[in-house]
Protein backbone atom coordinates (compact mmCIF):
# COMPACT_ATOMS: atom_id res chain seq x y z
CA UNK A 1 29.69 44.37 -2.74
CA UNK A 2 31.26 45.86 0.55
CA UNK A 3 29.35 48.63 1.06
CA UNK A 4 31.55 51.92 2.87
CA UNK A 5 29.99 52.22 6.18
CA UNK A 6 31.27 52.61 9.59
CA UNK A 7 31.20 49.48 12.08
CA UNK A 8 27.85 50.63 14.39
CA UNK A 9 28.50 51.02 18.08
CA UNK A 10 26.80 48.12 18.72
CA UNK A 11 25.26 44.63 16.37
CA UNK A 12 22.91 42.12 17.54
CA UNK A 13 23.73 38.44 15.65
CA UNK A 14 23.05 34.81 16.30
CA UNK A 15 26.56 33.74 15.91
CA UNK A 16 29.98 35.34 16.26
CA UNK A 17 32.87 33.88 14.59
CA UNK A 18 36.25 34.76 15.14
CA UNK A 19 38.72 33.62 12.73
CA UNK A 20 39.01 34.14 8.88
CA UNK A 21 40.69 31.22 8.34
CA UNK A 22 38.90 28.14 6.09
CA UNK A 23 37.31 27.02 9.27
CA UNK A 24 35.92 30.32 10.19
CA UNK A 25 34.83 31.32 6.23
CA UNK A 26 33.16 27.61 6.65
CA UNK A 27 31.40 27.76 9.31
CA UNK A 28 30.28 30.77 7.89
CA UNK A 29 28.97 29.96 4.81
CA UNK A 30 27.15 26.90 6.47
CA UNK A 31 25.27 28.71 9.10
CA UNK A 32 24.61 31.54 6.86
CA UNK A 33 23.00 29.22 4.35
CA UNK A 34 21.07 27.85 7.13
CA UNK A 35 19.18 31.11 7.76
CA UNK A 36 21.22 32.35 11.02
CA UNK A 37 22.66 35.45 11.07
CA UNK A 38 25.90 35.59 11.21
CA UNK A 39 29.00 37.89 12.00
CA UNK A 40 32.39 36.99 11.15
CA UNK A 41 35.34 38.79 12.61
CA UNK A 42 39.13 38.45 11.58
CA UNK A 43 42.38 40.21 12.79
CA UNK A 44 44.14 40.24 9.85
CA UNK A 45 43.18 39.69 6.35
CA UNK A 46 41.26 36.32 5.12
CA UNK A 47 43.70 33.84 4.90
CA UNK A 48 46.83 35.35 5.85
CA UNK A 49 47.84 33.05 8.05
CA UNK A 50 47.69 29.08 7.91
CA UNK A 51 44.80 28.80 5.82
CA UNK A 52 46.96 30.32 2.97
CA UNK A 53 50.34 28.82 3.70
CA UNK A 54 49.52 25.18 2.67
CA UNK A 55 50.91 22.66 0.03
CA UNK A 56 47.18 23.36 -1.50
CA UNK A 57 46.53 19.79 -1.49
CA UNK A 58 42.80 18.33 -1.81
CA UNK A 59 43.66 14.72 -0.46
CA UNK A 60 43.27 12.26 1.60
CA UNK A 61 46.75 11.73 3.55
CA UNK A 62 48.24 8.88 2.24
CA UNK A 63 50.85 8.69 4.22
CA UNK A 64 48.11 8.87 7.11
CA UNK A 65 47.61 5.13 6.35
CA UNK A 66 50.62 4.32 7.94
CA UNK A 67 49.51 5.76 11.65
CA UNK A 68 46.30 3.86 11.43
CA UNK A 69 43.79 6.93 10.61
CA UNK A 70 41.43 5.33 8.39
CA UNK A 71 38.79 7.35 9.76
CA UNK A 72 40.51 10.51 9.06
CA UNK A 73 41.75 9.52 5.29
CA UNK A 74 37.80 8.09 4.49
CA UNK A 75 36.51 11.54 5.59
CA UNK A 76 38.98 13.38 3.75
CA UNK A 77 39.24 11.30 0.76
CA UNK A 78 35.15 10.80 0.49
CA UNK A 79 35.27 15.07 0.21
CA UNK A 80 37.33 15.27 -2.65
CA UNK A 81 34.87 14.93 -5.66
CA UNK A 82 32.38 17.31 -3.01
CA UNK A 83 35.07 20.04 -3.24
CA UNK A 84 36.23 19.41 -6.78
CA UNK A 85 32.84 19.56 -8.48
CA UNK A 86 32.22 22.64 -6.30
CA UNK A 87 34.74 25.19 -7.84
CA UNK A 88 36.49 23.63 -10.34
CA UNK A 89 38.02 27.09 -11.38
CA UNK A 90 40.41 26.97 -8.33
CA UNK A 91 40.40 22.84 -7.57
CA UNK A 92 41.27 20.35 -9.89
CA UNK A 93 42.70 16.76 -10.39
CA UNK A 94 46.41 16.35 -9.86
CA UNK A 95 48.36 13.12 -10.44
CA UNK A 96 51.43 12.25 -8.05
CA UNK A 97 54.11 9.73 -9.19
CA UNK A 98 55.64 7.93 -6.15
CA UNK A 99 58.92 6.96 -7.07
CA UNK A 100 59.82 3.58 -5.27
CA UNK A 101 62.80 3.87 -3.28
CA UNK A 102 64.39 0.59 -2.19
CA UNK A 103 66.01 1.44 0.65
CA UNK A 104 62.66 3.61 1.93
CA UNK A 105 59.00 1.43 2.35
CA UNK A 106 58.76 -1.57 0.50
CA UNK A 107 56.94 -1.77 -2.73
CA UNK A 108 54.04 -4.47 -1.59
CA UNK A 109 53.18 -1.85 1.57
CA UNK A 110 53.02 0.84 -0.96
CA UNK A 111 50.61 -1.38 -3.52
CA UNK A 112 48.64 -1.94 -0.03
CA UNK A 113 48.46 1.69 0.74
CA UNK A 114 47.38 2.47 -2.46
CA UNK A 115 44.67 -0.09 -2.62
CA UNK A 116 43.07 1.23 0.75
CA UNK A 117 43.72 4.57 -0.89
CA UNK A 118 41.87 3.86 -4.11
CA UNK A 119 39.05 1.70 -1.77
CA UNK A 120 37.92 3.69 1.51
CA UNK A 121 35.62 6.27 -0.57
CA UNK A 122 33.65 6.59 -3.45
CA UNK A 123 35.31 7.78 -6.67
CA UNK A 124 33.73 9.07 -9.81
CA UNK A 125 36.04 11.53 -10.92
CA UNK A 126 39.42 10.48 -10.11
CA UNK A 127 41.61 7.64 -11.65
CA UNK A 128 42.56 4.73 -10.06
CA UNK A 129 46.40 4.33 -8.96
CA UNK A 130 49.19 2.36 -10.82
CA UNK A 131 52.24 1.59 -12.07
CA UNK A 132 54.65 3.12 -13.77
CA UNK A 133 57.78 1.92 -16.05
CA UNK A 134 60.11 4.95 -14.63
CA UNK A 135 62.58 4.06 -17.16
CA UNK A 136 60.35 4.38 -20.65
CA UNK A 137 58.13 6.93 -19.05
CA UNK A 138 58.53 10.94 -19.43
CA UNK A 139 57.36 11.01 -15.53
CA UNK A 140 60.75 9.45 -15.01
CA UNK A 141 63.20 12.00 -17.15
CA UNK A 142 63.79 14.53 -14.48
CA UNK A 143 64.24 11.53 -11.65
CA UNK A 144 67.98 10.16 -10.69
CA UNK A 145 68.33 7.03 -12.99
CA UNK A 146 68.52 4.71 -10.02
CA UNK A 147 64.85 4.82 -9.74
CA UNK A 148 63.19 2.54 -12.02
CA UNK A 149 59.88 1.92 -10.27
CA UNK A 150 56.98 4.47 -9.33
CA UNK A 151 53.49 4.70 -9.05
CA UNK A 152 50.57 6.76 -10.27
CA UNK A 153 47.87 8.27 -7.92
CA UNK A 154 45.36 11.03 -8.17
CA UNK A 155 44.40 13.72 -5.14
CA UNK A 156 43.45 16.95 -5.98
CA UNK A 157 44.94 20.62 -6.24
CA UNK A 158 43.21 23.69 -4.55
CA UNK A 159 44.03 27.68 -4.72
CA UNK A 160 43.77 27.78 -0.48
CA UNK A 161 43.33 31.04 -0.18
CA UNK A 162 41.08 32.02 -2.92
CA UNK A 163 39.16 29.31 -1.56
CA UNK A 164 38.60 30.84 2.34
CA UNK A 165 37.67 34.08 0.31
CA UNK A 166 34.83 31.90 -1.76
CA UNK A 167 33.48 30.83 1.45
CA UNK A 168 33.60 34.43 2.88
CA UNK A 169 31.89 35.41 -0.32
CA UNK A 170 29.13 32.67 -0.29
CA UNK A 171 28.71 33.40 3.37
CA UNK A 172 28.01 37.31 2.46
CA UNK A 173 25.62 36.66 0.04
CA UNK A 174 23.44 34.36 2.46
CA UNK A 175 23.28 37.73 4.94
CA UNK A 176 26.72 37.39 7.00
CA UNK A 177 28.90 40.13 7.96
CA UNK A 178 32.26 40.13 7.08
CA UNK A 179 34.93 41.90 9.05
CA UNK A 180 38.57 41.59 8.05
CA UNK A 181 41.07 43.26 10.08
CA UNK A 182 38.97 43.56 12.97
CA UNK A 183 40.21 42.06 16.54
CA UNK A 184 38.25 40.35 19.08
CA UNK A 185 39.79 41.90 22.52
CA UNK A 186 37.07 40.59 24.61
CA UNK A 187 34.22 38.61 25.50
CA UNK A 188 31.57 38.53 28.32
CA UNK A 189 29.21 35.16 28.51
CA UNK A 190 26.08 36.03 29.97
CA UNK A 191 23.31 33.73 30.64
CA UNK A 192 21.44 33.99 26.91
CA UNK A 193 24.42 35.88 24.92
CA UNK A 194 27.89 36.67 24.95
CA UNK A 195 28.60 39.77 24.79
CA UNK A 196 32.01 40.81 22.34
CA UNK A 197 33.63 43.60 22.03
CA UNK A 198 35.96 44.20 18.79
CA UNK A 199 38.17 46.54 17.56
CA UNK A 200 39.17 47.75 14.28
CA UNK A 201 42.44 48.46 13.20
CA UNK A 202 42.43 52.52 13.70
CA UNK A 203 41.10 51.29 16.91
CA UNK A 204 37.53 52.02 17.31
CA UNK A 205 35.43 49.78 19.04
CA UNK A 206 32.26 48.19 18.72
CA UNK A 207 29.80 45.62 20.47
CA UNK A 208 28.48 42.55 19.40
CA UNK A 209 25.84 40.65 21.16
CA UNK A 210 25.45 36.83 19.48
CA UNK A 211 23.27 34.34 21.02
CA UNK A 212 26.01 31.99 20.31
CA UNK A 213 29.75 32.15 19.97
CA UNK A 214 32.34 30.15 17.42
CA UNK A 215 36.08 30.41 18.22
CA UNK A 216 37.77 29.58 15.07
CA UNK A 217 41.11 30.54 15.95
CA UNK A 218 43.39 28.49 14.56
CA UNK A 219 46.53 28.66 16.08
CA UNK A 220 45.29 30.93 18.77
CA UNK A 221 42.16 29.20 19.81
CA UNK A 222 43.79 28.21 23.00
CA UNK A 223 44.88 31.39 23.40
CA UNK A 224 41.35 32.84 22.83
CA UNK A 225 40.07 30.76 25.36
CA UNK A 226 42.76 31.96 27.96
CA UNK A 227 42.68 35.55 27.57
CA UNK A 228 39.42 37.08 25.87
CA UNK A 229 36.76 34.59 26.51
CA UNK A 230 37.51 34.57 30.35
CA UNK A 231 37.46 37.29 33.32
CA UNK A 232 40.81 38.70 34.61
CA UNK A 233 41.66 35.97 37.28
CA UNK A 234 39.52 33.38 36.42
CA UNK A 235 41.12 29.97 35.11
CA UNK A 236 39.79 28.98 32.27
CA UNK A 237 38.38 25.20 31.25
CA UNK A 238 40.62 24.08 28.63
CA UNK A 239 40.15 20.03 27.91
CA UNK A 240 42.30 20.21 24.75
CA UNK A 241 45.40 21.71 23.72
CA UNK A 242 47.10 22.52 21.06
CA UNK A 243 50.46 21.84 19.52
CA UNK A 244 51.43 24.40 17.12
CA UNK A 245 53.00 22.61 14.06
CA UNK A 246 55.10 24.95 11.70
CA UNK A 247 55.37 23.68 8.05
CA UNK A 248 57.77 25.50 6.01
CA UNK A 249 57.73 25.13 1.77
CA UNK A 250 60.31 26.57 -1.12
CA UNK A 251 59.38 27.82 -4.37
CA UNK A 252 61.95 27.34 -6.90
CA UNK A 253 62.49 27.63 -10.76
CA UNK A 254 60.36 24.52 -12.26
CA UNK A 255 62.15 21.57 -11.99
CA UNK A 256 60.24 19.17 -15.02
CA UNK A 257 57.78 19.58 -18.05
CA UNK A 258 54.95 17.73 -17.60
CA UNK A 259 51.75 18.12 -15.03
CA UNK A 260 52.37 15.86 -12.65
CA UNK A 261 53.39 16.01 -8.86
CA UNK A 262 56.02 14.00 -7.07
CA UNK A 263 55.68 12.15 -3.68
CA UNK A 264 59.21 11.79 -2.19
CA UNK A 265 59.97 9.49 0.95
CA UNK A 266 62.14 10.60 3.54
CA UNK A 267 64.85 8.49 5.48
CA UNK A 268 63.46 9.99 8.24
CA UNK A 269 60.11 8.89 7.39
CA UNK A 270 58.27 12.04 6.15
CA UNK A 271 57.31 12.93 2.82
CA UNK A 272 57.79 15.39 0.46
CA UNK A 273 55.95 16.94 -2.31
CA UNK A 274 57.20 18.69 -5.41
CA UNK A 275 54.46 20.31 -7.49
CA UNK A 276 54.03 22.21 -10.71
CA UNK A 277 53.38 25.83 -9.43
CA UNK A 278 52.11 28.99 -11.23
CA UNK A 279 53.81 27.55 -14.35
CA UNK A 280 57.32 28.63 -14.32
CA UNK A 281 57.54 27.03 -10.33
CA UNK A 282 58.15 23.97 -8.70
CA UNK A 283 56.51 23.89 -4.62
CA UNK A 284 58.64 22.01 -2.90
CA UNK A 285 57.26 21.08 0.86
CA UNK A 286 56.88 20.16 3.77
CA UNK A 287 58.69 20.19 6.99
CA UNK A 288 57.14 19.49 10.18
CA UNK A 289 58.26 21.31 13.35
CA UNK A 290 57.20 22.15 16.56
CA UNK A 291 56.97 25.76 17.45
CA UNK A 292 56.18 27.61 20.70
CA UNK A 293 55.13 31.77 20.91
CA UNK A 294 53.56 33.40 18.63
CA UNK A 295 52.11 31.92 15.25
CA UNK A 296 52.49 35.51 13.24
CA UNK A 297 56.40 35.28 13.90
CA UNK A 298 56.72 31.59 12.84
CA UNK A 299 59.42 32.03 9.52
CA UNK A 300 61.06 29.23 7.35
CA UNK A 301 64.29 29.44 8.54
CA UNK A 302 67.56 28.15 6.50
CA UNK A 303 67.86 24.88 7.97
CA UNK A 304 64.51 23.90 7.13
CA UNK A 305 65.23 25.57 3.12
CA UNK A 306 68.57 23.08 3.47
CA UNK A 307 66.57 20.01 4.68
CA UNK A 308 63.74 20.37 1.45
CA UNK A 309 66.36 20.95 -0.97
CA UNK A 310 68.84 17.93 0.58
CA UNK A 311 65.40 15.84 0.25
CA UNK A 312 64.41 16.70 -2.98
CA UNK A 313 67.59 16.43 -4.30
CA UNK A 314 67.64 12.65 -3.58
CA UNK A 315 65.32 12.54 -6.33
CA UNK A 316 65.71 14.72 -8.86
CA UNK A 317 68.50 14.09 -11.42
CA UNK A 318 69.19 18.05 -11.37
CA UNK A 319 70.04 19.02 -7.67
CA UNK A 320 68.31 21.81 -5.51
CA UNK A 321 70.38 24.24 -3.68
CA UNK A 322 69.11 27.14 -1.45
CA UNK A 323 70.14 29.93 -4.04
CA UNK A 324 67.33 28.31 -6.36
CA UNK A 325 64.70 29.13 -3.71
CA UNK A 326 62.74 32.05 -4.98
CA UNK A 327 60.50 32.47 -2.57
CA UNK A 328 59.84 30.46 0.76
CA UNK A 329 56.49 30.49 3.25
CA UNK A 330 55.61 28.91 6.36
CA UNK A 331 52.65 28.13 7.92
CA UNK A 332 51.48 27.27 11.58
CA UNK A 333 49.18 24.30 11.76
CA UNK A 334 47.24 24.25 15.05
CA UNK A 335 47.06 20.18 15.56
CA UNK A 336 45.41 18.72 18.39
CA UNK A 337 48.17 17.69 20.93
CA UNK A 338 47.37 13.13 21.33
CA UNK A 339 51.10 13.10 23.26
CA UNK A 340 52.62 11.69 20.25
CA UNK A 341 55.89 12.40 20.68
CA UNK A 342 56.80 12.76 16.44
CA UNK A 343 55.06 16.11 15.29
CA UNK A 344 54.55 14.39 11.98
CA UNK A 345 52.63 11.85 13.33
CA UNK A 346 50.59 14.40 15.72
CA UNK A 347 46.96 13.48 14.03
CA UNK A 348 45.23 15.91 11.01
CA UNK A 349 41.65 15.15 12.35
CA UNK A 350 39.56 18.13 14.24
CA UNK A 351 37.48 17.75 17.23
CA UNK A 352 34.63 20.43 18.07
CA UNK A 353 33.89 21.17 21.54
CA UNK A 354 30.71 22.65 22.91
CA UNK A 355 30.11 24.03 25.88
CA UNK A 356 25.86 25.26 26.67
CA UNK A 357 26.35 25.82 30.38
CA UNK A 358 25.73 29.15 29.34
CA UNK A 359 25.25 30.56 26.37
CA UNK A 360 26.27 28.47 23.65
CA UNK A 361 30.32 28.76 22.82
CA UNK A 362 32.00 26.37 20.09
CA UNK A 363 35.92 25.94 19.56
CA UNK A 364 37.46 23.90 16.54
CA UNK A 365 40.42 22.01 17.51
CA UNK A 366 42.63 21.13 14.60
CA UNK A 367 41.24 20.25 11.48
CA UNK A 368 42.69 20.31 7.53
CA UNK A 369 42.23 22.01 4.68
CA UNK A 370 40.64 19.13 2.74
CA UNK A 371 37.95 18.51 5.37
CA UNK A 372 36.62 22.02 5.93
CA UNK A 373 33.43 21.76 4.43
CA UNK A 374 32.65 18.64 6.67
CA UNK A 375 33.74 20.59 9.37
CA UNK A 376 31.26 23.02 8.90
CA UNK A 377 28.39 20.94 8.70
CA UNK A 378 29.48 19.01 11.97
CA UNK A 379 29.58 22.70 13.42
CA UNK A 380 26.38 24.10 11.91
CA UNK A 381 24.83 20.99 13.58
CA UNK A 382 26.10 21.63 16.67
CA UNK A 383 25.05 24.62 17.44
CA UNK A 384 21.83 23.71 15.78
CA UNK A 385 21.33 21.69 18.80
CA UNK A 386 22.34 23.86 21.20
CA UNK A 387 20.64 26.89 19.74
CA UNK A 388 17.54 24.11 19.62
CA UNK A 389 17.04 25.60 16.03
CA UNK A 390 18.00 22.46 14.46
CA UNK A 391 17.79 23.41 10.60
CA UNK A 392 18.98 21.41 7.51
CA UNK A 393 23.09 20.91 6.04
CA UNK A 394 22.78 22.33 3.03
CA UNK A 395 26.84 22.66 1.34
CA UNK A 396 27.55 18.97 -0.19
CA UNK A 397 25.76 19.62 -3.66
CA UNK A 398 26.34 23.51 -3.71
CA UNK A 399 28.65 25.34 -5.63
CA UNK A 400 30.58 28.13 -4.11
CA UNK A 401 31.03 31.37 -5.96
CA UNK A 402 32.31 31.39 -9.42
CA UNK A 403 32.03 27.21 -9.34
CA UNK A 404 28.99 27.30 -11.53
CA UNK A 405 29.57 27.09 -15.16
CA UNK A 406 26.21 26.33 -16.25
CA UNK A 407 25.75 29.61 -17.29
CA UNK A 408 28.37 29.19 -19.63
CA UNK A 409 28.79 25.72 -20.79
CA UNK A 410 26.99 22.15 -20.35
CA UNK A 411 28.39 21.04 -17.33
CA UNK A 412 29.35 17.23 -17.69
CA UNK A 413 29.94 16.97 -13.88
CA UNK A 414 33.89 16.07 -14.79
CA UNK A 415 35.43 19.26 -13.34
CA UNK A 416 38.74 19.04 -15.49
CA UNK A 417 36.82 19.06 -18.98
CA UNK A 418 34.09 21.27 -17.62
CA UNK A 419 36.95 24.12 -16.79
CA UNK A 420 38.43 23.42 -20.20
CA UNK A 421 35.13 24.34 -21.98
CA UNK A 422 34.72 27.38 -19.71
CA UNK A 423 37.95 28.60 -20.88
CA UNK A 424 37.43 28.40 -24.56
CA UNK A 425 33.71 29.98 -24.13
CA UNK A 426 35.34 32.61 -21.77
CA UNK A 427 38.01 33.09 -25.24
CA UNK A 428 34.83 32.76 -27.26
CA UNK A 429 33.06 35.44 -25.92
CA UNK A 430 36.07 37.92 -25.39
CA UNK A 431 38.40 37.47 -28.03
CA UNK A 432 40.31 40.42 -27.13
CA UNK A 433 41.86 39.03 -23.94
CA UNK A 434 45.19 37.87 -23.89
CA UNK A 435 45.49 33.67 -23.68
CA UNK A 436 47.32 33.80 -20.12
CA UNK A 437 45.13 36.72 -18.94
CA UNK A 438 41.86 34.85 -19.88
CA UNK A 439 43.78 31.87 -18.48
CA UNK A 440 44.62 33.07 -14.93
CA UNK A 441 41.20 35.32 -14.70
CA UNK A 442 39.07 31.91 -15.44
CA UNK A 443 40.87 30.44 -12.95
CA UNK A 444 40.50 33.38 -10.24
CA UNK A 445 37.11 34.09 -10.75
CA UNK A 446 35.26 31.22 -12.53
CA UNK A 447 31.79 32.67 -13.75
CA UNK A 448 32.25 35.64 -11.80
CA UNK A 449 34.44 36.60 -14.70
CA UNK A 450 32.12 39.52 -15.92
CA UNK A 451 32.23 41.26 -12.27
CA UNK A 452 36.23 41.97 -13.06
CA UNK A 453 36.00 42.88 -16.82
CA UNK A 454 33.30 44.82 -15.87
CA UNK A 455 31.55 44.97 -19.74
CA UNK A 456 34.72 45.57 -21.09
CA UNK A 457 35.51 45.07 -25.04
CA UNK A 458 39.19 45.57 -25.13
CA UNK A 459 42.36 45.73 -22.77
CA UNK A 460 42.34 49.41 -22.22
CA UNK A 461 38.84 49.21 -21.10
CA UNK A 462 40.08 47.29 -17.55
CA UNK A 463 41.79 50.80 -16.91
CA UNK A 464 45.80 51.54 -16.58
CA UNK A 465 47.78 48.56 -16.05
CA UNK A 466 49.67 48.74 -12.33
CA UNK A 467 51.82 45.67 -13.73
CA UNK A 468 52.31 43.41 -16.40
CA UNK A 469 48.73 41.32 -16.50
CA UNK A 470 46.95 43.56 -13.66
CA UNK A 471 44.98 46.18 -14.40
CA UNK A 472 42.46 49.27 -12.54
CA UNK A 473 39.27 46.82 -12.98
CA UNK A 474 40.43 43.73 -11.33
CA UNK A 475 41.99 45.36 -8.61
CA UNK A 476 38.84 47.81 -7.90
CA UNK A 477 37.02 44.72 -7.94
CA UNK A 478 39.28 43.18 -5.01
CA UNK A 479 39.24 46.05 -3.32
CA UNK A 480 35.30 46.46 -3.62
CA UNK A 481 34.09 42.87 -3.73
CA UNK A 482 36.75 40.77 -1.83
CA UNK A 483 38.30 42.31 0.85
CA UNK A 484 41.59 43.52 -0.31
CA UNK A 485 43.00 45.93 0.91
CA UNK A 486 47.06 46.17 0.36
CA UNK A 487 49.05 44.82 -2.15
CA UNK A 488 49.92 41.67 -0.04
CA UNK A 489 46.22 40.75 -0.35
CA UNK A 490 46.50 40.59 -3.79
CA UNK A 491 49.99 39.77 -4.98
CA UNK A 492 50.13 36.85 -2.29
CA UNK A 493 46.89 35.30 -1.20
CA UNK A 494 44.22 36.62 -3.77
CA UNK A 495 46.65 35.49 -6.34
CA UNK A 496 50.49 34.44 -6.66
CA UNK A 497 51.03 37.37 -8.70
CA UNK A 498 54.18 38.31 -6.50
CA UNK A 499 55.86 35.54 -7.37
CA UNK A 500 55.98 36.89 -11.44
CA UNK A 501 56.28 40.20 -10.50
CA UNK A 502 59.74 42.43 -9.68
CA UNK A 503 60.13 44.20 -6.50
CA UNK A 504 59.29 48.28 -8.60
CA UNK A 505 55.69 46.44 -9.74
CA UNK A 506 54.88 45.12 -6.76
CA UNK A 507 55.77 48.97 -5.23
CA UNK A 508 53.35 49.95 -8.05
CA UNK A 509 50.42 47.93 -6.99
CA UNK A 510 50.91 48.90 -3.49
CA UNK A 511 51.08 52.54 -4.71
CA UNK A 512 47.58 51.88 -6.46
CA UNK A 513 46.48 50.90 -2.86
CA UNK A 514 47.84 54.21 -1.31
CA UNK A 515 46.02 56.03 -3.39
CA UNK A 516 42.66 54.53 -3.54
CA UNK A 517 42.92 55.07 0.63
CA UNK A 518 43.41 58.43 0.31
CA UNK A 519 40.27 58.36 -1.90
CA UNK A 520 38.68 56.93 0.83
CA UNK A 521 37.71 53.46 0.17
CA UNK A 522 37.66 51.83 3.47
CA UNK A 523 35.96 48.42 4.44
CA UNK A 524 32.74 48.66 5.38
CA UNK A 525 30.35 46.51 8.33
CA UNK A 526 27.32 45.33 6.03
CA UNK A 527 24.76 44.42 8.65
């Protein structure tokens, strides 16, 4: 639990993060695990940036293949099962049909493709691709009846922001500190530490001193470097840069029945995904476009709404038009500029740099969702060596919080049935839930289930309902044990509740918010 305590005037840690993002809540977790102590600081909320604005995708780039990253797609695709098998409450298996196009890539490259796909990592859990009759198949009803040829493969779906908050979790129960809306406005390197100071957002301030510093920026790590990490007038040492990548998705009304994604191809040779969302949605995404200024103003803007609706539409027997868009997000990825001069093609891979000169400082250039947990261990590594404290990964067989259903079922190490039996024991053993509520808090919480419901034994035991499906208990429990702290935390990243709910409930959960301020439940530093 986050316990209510002011942020001391000054914290001694081995390693200062700064960035809440997947990479941050990571390296986190990793270096927590390993026995360091660790402080984590973020400006905003978890999340609330790119690490919650993605097309929540566990794969391994298929399209990749095609720019000659085999390295990248192996080490994505050979952490798919890892992840999967790690919280299958918020991951699971997710088959893609790949219509076949004539006039796009031929159908032998895309048999090749697949074969690499199916080939470059182990795979225990996940089906092998193939073929598909579109013309006797259901996966082929809501597809334009020139398409007569597809293709099965399997990736893997993830809730992306429920996951950074997992890691953030996992991390504070191995003895990290936590800090979400708290800035990083400067930092001194001295010879043995650097020396940070942060700021919270009433504006006090407070001191760190970490033996070792991690700038997990994301789309301002460059900018981290340039203006907090150096003294006024001093150039700073940048050997990478980054090129700031906006991808911009639609929600609309769902667009077919069954469970399957699409993978569309593009004339102008991106892709496009359309994929059963939150039930009653189809996502719809991505577009790829450069951006320069700040990340927090980056928007998806109507032309980029016309282009995914013009693409999907190519495809889908029932046109998409802008006034089906329900909702629309965009994210900023931060992508490691290689001079390519196609932002699509710009690569997905991440590159850690370390600098001991001084005391120890770590960035994280680039990087992807899928690969985050690899990531980690590279970086717990790292600074492993340069802390010359060299202690043992410890992630690849661990589950993160809520991903253990032992407690609750026989796990069979298949993450698909395993959730299925958790569901109908979590059904079992409270009868009185709703089926969609027990549904969607399975899914949130896995076998942290009993920390929302709190020992309750009927609905008006989880206190007053602030809208349809969300009541007192889970939200205290947000507020208390994750982080939350408006309703945008919890309508948008901690779930897609927004999405169901009108405009007057989501002023009612905000409301709840207001008053539980006033109350005074702040965020608290848990050293």
């Amino acid at each position: 639990m986050v316990h209510e305590t002011r942020v001391p005037p000054s914290q001694e840690v081995d390693v200062l993060i700064v960035g809440g993002g997947i990479n941050g809540a990571g390296i986190a977790r990793d270096l927590a695990g390993r026995g360091w102590s660790v402080c984590l600081v973020e400006q905003d909320d978890l999340a609330s940036h790119t690490s919650s604005a993605s097309t929540k995708l566990i794969h391994g780039g298929l399209r990749y293949l095609e720019h000659r990253a085999f390295g990248l797609v192996r080490k994505a695709l050979s952490e798919r099962e890892v992840l999967l098998r790690s919280a299958p409450h918020i991951m699971w298996p997710l088959q893609f049909v790949l219509p076949h196009d004539p006039g796009m890539r031929p159908a032998w490259l895309i048999r090749l493709g697949l074969f690499l796909y199916d080939h470059l990592a182990r795979r225990d859990v996940l089906p092998a691709s193939r073929s598909v009759d579109l013309r006797r198949s259901p996966l082929g009803a809501p597809l334009q009846p020139r398409l007569q040829q597809g293709f099965v493969y399997a990736d893997g779906w993830v809730d992306d922001a429920r996951l950074v908050v997992l890691n953030a979790l996992d991390a504070q129960a191995h003895g990290a500190v936590i800090r979400t809306r708290t800035r990083c406005t400067q930092a001194r390197r001295e010879a043995r530490h650097w020396v940070v100071t942060v700021e919270e957002s009433d504006g006090r301030a407070a001191t760190v001193r970490a033996r070792a510093l991690v700038n997990a920026a994301g789309p301002w790590a460059e900018r981290l470097l340039r203006q907090v990490t150096q003294p006024a007038g001093v150039e700073p040492l940048i050997t990478r840069h980054l090129r700031l990548v906006k991808g911009s998705h639609i929600v609309v009304p769902r667009c077919f029945e069954h469970d399957h994604a699409y993978l569309f191809q593009n004339p102008d040779g991106r892709i496009l995904f359309a994929i059963p969302y939150e039930g009653a949605f189809t996502l719809i995404g991505t577009t790829d476009q450069e951006i320069h200024g700040d990340p927090r103003d980056a928007r998806a803007d109507d032309a980029e709404v016309a282009y995914l609706c013009e693409q999907a539409s190519r495809y889908l027997a029932r046109p998409v038009t802008p006034a089906d868009v329900v909702w629309r997000y965009s994210g900023v990825r931060p992508l490691l500029d290689d001079a390519h001069g196609n932002p699509a093609a710009v690569t997905r891979d991440y590159r850690l740099e370390t600098d001991d000169l001084a005391a120890p400082l770590l960035t994280v250039w680039g990087g992807k969702i899928t690969t985050f947990r690899q990531l980690a261990e590279d970086a717990g590594n790292a600074l492993g060596h340069m802390l010359h404290e060299n202690r043992p990964a410890w992630t690849r067989g661990a589950c993160l919080p809520g991903g253990d259903l032992s407690g609750w079922i026989d796990v069979s190490g298949h993450p698909a049935r395993d959730f299925a039996r958790f569901l109908q024991a979590v059904q079992d053993r409270h009868p009185w839930l709703p089926p969609a509520l027990a549904q969607r808090l399975a899914r949130a919480y896995g076998s942290r289930i009993e920390r929302v419901l709190c020992g309750a034994r009927n609905v008006d035991a989880l206190g007053e309902p602030c809208a349809p499906g969300l009541y007192e208990a889970e939200l205290s429990y947000l507020r208390d044990e994750e982080w939350a702290r408006t309703a945008d935390d919890v309508l948008w990243r901690r779930s897609k509740l927004g999405l169901h709910l009108t405009e007057a409930q989501r002023a009612d959960v905000a409301s709840w918010f207001t008053r539980a301020t006033l109350l005074g439940h702040t965020q608290a530093w848990t050293p």
